[in-house]
Protein backbone atom coordinates (compact mmCIF):
# COMPACT_ATOMS: atom_id res chain seq x y z
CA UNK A 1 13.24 7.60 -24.86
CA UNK A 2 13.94 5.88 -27.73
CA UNK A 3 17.35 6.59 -27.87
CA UNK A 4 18.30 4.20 -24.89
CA UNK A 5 20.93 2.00 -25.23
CA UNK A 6 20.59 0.36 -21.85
CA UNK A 7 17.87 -2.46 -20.87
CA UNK A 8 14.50 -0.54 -21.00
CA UNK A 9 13.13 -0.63 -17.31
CA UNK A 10 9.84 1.20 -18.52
CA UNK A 11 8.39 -2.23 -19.47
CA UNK A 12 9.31 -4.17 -16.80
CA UNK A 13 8.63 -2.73 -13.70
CA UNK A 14 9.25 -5.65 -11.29
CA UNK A 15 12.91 -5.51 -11.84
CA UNK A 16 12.52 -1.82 -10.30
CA UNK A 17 11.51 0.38 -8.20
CA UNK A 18 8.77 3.22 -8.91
CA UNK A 19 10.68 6.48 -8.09
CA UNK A 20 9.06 8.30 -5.17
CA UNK A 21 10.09 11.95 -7.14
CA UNK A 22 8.82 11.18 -10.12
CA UNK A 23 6.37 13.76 -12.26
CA UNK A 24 4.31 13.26 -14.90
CA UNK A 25 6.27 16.47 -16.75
CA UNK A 26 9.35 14.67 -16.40
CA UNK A 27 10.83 12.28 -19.08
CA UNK A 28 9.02 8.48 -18.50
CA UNK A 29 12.60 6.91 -18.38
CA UNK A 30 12.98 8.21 -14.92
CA UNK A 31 9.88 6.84 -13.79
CA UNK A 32 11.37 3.42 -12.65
CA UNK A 33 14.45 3.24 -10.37
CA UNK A 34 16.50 0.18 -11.04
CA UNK A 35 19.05 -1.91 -8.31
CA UNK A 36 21.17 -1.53 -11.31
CA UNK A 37 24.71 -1.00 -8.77
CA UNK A 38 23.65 -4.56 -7.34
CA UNK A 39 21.93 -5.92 -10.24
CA UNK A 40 23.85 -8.61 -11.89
CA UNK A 41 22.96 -10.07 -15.62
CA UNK A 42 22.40 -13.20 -14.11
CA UNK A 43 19.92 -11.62 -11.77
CA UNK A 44 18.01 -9.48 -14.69
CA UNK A 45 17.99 -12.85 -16.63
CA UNK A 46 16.38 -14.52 -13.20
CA UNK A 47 13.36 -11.61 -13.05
CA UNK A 48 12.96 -12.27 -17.00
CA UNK A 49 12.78 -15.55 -16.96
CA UNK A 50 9.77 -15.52 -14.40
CA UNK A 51 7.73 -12.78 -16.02
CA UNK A 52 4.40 -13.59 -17.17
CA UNK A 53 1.86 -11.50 -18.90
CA UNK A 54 0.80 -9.58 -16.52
CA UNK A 55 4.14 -8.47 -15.03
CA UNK A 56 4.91 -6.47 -18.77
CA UNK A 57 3.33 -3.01 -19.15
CA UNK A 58 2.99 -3.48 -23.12
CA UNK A 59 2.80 0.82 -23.74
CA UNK A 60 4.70 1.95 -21.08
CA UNK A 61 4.13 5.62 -22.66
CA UNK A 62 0.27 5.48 -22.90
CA UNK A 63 -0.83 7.41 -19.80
CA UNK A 64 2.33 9.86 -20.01
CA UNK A 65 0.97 10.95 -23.64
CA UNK A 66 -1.13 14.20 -21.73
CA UNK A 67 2.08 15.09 -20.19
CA UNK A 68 4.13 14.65 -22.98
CA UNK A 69 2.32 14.32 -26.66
CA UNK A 70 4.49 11.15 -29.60
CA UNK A 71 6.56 13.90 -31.41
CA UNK A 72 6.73 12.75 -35.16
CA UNK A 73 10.51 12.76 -34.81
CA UNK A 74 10.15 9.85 -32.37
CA UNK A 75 9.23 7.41 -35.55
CA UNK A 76 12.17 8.33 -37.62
CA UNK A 77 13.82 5.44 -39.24
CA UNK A 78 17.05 5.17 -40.44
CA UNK A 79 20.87 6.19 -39.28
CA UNK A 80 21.76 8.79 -36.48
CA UNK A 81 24.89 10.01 -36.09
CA UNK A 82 26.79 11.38 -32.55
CA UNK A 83 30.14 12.61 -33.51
CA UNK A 84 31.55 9.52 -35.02
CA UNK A 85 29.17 6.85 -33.34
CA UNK A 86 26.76 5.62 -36.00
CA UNK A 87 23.58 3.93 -34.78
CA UNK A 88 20.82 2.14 -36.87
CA UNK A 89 17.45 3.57 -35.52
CA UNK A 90 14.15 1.31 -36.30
CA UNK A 91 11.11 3.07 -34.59
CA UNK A 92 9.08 0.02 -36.15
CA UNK A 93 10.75 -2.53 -33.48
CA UNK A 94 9.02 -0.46 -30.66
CA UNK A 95 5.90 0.43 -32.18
CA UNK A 96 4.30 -1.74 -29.60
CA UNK A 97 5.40 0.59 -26.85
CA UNK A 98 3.63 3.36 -28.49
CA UNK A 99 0.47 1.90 -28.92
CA UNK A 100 0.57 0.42 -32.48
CA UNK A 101 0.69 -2.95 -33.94
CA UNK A 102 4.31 -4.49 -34.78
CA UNK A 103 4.82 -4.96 -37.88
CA UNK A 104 6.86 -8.46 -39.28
CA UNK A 105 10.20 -6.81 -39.19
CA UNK A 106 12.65 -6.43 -42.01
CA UNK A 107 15.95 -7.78 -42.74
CA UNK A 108 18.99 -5.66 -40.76
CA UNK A 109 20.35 -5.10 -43.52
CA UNK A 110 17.59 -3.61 -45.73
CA UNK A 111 19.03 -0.03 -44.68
CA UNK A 112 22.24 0.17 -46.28
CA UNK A 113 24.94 1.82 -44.56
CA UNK A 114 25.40 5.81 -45.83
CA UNK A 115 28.00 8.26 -45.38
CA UNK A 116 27.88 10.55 -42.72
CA UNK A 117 26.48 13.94 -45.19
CA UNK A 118 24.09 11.85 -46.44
CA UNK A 119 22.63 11.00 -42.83
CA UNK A 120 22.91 14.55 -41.58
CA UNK A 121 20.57 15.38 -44.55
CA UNK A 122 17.95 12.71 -44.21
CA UNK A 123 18.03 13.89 -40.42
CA UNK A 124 17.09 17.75 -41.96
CA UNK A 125 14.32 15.69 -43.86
CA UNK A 126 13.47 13.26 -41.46
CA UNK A 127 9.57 13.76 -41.68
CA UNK A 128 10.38 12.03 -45.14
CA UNK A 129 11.55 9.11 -43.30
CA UNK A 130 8.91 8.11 -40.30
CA UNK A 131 7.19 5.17 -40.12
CA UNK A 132 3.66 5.73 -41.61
CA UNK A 133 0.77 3.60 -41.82
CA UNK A 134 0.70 2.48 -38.14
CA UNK A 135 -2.30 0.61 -36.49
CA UNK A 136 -3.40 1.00 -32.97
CA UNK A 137 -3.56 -2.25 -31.26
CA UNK A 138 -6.49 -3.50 -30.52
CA UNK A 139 -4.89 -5.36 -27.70
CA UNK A 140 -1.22 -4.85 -25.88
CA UNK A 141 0.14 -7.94 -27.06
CA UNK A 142 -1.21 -7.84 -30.73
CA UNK A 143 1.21 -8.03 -33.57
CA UNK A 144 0.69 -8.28 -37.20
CA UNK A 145 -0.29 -11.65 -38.46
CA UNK A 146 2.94 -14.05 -39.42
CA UNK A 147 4.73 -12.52 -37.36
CA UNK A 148 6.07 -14.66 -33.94
């Protein structure tokens, strides 16, 4: 989901394992099993370090989308709040995953920092604040031009 914290496994399937349970209905995050108990940074470094094109899957979500259609939600951009933890959501860095071309990103701190009511109530509204205008890629890699 987008809402992962942790190292996203999804795209990088040679640092895991493909779970042998795993259903389409089922969330795409518990596709991949990683050695994570074992797994060292050093060691995830090691793995990233050696990857080459072909070892990325670029939309890790594109042949789940029968099972489980892009909710709008998913492209909200801006603050969400869990009790007191605030966290700065930008579905635009991971358009890529979803199929769409990344756009040059903007400056961090371009979304100013709001109080808590005020992110509660663009949450209420959030189809007021998705990222619109997306392009599909016409290949995995693509992004738009300028940017690196």
């Amino acid at each position: 989901m987008l809402f992962d914290i942790e190292f996203d496994i999804r795209a990088f399937p040679c640092i895991g394992k493909e779970a042998v349970t795993y259903v389409d209905t089922e969330s795409r995050a518990t596709r991949y099993v990683t050695g994570r108990v074992t797994s060292t940074i050093s060691d995830i470094r090691v793995y990233l370090d050696a990857l080459t094109y072909d070892g990325v899957i670029w939309c890790p979500y594109e042949t789940h989308r029968a099972a489980r259609p892009l909710i709008i939600s998913a492209m909200f951009s801006g603050f969400l709040k869990l009790g007191i933890l605030v966290h700065h959501h930008l579905s635009e860095c991971v358009l890529r995953q979803f199929g769409f071309m990344r756009p040059i990103p903007r400056p961090p701190n371009s979304l100013p920092m709001v109080d808590f009511a005020t992110i509660d109530d663009r949450w209420r509204h959030y189809d007021q604040f998705v990222v619109v205008q997306v392009v599909p890629v016409p290949a995995p890699f693509s992004c738009a031009d300028g940017y690196l």
